[in-house]
Protein backbone atom coordinates (compact mmCIF):
# COMPACT_ATOMS: atom_id res chain seq x y z
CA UNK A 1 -1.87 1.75 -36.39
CA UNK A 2 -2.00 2.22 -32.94
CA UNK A 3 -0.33 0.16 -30.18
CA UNK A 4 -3.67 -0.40 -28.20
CA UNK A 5 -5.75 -0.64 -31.82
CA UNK A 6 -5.62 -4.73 -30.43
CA UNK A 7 -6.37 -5.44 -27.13
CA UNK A 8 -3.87 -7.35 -24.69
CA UNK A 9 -5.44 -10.96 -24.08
CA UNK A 10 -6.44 -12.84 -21.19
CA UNK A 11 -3.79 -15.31 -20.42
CA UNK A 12 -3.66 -18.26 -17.84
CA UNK A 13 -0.94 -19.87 -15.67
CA UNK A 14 -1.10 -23.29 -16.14
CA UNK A 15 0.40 -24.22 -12.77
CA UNK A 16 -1.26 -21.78 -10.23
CA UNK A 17 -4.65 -21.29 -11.98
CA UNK A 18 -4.10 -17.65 -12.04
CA UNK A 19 -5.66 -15.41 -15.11
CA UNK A 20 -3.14 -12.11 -15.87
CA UNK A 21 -2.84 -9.82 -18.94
CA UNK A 22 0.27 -7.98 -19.44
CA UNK A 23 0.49 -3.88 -20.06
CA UNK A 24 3.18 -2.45 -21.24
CA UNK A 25 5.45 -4.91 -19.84
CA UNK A 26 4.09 -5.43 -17.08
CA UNK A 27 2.20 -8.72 -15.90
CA UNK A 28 -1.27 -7.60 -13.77
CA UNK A 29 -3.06 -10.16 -11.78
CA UNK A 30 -6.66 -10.90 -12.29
CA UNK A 31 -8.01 -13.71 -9.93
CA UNK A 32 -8.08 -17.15 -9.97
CA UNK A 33 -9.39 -18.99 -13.40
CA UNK A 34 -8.86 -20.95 -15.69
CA UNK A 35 -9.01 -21.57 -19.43
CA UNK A 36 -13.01 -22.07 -20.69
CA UNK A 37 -13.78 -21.42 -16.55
CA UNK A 38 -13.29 -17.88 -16.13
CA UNK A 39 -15.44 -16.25 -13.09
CA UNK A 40 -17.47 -12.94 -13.89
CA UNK A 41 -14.96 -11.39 -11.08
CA UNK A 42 -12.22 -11.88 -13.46
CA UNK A 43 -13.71 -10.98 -15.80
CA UNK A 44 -14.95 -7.24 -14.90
CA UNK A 45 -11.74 -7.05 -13.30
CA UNK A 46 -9.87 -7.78 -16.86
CA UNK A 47 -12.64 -5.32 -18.02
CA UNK A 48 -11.59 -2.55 -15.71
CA UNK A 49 -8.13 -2.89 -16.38
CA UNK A 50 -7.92 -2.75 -19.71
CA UNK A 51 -10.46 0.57 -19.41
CA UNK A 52 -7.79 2.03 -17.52
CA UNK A 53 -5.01 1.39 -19.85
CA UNK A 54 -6.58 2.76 -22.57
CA UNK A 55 -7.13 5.85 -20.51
CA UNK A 56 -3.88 6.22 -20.60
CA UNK A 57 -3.52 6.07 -16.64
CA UNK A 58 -0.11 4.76 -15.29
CA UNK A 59 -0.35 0.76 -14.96
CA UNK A 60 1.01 0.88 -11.53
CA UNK A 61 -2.39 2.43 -10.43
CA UNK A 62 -3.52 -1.17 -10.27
CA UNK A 63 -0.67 -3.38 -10.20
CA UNK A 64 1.97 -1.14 -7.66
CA UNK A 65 2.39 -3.01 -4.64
CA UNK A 66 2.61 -1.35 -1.10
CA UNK A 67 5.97 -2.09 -0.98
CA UNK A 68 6.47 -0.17 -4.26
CA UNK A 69 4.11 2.59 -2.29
CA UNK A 70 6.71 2.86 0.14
CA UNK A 71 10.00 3.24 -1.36
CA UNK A 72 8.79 5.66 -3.87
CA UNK A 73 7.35 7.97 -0.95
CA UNK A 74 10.29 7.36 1.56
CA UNK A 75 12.23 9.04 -1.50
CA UNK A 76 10.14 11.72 -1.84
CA UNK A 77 9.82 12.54 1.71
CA UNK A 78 13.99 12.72 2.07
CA UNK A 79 13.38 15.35 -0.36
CA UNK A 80 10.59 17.40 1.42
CA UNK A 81 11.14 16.75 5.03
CA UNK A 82 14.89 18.50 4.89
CA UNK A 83 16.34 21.85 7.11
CA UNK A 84 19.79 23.42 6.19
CA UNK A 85 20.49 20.23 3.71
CA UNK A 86 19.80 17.46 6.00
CA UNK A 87 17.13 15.65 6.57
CA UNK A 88 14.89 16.50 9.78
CA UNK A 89 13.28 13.95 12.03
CA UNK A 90 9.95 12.99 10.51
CA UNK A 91 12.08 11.13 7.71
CA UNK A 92 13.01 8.95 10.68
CA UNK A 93 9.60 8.72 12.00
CA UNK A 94 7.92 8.03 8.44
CA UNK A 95 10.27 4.83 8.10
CA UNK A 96 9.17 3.82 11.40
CA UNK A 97 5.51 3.37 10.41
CA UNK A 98 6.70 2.12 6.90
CA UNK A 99 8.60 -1.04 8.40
CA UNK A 100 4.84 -1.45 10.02
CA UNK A 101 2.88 -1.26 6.94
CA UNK A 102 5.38 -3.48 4.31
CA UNK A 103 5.78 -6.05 7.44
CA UNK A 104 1.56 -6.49 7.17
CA UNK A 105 1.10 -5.82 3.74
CA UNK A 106 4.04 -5.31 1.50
CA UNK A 107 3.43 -7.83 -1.25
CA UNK A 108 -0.25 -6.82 -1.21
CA UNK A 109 -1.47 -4.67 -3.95
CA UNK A 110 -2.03 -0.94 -3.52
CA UNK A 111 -5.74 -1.36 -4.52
CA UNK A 112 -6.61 -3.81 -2.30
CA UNK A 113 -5.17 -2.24 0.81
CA UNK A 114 -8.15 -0.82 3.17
CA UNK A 115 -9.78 -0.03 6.52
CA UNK A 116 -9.28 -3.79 7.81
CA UNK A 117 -5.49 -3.61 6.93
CA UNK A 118 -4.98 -0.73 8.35
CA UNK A 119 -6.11 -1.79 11.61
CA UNK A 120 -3.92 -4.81 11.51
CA UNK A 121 -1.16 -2.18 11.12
CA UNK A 122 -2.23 -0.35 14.44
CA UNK A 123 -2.67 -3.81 15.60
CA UNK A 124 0.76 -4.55 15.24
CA UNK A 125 1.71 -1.12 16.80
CA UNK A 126 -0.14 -2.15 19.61
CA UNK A 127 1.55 -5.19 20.14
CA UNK A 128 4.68 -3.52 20.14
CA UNK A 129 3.91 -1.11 23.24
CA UNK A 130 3.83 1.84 21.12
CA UNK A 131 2.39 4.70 22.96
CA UNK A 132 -1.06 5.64 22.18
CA UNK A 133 -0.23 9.07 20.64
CA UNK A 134 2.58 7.68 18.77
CA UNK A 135 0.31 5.10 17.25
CA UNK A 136 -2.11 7.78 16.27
CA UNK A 137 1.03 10.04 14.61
CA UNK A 138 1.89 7.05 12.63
CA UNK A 139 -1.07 5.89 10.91
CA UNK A 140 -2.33 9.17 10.10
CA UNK A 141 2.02 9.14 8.18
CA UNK A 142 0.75 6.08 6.27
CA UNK A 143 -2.25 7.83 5.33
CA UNK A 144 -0.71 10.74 4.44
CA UNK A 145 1.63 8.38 1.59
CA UNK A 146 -1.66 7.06 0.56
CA UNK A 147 -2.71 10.82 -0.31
CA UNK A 148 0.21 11.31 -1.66
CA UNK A 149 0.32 8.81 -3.69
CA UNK A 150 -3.38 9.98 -5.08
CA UNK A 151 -1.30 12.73 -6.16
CA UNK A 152 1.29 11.14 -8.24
CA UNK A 153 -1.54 8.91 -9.89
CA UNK A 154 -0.30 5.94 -8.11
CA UNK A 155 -3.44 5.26 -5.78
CA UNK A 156 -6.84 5.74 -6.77
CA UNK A 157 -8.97 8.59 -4.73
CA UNK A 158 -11.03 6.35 -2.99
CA UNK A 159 -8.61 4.07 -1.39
CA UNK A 160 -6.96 7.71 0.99
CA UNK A 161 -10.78 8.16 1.69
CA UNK A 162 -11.53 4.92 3.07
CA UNK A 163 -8.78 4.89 5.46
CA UNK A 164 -9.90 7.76 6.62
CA UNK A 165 -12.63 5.93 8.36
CA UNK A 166 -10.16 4.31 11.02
CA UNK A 167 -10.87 6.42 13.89
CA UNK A 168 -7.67 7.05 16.16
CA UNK A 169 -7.24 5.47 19.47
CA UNK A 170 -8.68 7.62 22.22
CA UNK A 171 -7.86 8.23 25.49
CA UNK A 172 -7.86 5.65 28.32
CA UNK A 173 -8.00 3.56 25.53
CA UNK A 174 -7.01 -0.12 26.67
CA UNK A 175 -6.58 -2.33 23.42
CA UNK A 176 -4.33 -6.03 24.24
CA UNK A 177 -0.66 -4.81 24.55
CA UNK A 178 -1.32 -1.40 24.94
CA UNK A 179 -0.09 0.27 27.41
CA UNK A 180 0.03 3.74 28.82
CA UNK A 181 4.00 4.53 29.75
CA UNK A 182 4.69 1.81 26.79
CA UNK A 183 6.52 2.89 23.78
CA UNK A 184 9.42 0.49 22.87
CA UNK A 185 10.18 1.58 18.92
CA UNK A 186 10.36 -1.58 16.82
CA UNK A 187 13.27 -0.66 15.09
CA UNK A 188 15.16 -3.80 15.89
CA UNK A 189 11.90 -6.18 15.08
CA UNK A 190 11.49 -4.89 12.08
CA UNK A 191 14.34 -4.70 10.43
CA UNK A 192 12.63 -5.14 6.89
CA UNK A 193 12.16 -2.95 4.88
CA UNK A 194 15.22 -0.63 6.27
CA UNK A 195 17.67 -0.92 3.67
CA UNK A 196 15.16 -0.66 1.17
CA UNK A 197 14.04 3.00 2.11
């Protein structure tokens, strides 16, 4: 008999109202509910998940977090980004914009990371005093681990795409905090995430 010839089961905190089923070990989230009060949200998304599973995709394609995101593709990128056996400078500069994105979002789920986050990233990089073209460099390195995690099956396709929507800051651009000669690295204010990569 198969493993998935039965289907993993709803299942509901009792404390936090939270429904969850649990793959392969591992406990995914649906939404807020409850026992005989379960929304149709929760439901499809229950619905989706467990289509998925049976498709035999990885589980962390909808329960990977973005700080999960991140220390798998810092790893990766000490392997790709090296010259005679060392690493080269854009390992340095992808941590940079990591310790952005897992200071916004890093408990947040891969999936539900979009356009709106993403500008809260650059928001934060604005803040900061980060020059303009710097700004621009690093989102488009969080995009690219988006892509590549599309590649490894760890991010679905359309999540890369919609990023791609966030236009880049422009020229004479004048957002709050932004200034032209700025660009004071936040290495020391976000110290987070650091050790981790």
């Amino acid at each position: 008999m198969s493993r998935r010839s039965k289907l993993p089961q709803m299942r509901f905190h009792k404390t936090n109202r939270q429904a969850y089923v649990r793959l392969d070990g591992k406990m995914v989230n649906l939404g807020t509910a409850r026992v005989g009060d379960v929304p149709a949200k929760v439901r499809d998304r229950y619905d989706e998940v467990i289509q998925r599973w049976l498709a035999c995709k990885s589980v962390d394609s909808f329960s990977l977090t973005i700080n999960e995101l991140a220390i798998r593709y810092i790893e990766h990128a000490c392997q790709q980004y090296r010259k005679n056996g060392h690493e080269t400078s854009e390992v340095s500069s992808i941590r940079s914009a990591l310790r952005v994105l897992v200071k916004v979002a890093g408990q947040r789920r891969v999936e539900s990371f979009g356009p709106l986050k993403l500008q809260e990233v650059r928001s934060r990089m604005i803040e900061a005093e980060w020059r303009r073209k710097n700004i621009n460099q690093q989102i488009n390195r969080i995009r690219r681990a988006f892509r590549w995690g599309v590649s490894q099956e760890l991010v679905q396709t359309e999540i890369p795409a919609s990023l791609e929507s966030v236009s880049g800051l422009r020229t004479g651009h004048q957002a709050q905090g932004c200034t032209p000669g700025g660009g004071q690295e936040m290495t020391e204010s976000f110290k987070i995430f650091s050790t981790a990569v």
